[in-house]
C-alpha atoms as a PDB file:
ATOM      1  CA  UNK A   1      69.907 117.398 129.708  1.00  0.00           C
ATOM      2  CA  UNK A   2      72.157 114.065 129.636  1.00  0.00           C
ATOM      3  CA  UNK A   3      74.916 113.632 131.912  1.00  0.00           C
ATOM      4  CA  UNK A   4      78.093 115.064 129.275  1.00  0.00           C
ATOM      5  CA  UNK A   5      76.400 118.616 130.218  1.00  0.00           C
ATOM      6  CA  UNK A   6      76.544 118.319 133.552  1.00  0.00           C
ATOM      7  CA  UNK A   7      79.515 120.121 136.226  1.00  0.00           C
ATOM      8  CA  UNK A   8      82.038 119.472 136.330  1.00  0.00           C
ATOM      9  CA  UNK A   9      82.538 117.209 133.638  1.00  0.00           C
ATOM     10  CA  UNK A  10      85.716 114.909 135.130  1.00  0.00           C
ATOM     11  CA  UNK A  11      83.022 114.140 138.100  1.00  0.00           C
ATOM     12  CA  UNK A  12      80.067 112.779 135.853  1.00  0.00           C
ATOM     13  CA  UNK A  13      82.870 110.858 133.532  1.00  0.00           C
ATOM     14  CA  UNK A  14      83.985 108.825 136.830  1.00  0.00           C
ATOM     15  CA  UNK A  15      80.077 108.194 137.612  1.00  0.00           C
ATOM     16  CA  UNK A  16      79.797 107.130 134.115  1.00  0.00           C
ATOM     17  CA  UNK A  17      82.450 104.586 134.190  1.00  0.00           C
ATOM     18  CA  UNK A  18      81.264 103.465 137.341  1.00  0.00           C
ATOM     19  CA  UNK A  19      77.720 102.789 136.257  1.00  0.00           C
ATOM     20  CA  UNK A  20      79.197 100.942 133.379  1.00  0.00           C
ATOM     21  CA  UNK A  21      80.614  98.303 135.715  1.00  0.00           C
ATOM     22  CA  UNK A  22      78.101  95.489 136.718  1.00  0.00           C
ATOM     23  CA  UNK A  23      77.994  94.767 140.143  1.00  0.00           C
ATOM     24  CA  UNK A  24      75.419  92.138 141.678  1.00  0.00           C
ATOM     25  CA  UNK A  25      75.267  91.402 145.260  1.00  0.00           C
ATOM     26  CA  UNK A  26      78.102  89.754 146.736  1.00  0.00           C
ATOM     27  CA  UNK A  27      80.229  90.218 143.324  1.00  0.00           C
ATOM     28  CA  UNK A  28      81.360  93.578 143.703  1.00  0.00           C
ATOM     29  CA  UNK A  29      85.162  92.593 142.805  1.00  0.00           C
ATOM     30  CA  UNK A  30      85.353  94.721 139.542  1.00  0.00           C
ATOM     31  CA  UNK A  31      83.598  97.927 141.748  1.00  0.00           C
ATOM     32  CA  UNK A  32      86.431  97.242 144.051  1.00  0.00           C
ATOM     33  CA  UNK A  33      89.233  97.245 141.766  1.00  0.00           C
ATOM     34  CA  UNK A  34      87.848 100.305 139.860  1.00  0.00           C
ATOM     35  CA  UNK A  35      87.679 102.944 143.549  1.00  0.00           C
ATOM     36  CA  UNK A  36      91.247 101.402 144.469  1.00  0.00           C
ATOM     37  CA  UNK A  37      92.800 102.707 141.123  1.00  0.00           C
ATOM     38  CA  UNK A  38      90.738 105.424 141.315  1.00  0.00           C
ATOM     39  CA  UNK A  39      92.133 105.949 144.940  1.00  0.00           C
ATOM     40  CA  UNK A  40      95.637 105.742 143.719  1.00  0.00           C
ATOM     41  CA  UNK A  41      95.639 107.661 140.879  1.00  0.00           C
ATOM     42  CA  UNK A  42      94.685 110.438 143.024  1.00  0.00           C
ATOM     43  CA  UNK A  43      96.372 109.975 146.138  1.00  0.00           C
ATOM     44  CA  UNK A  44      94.120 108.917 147.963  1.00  0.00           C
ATOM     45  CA  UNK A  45      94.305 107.002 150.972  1.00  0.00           C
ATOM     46  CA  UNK A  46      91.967 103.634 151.017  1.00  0.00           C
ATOM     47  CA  UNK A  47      90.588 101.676 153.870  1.00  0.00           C
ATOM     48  CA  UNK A  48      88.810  98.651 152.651  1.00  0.00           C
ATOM     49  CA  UNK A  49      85.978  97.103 155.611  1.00  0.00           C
ATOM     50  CA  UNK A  50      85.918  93.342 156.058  1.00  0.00           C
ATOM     51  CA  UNK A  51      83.520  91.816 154.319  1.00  0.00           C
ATOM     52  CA  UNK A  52      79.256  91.646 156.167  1.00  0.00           C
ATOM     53  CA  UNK A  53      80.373  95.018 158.403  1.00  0.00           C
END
């Protein structure tokens, strides 16, 4: 069973664009971008931690 089977299905599509997004120590500025419009497009409030917390 692959991940387009799994529930529910709007869950495992975010986790699959998320995975698709390279993100090497210290470089994480595309990862970032993606959960803050992710965040807004939801309503979601989003606190972002100073960098080596």
């Amino acid at each position: 069973m692959g991940i387009s089977a799994l529930e529910p299905k709007s869950l495992w599509e975010v986790f699959t664009q998320l995975n698709a997004i390279p993100r090497p120590s210290k470089k994480e500025q595309k990862v970032i971008e993606f959960v803050k419009i992710l965040a807004k497009s939801a309503s979601y409030p989003l606190l972002l931690m100073p960098q080596g917390m």
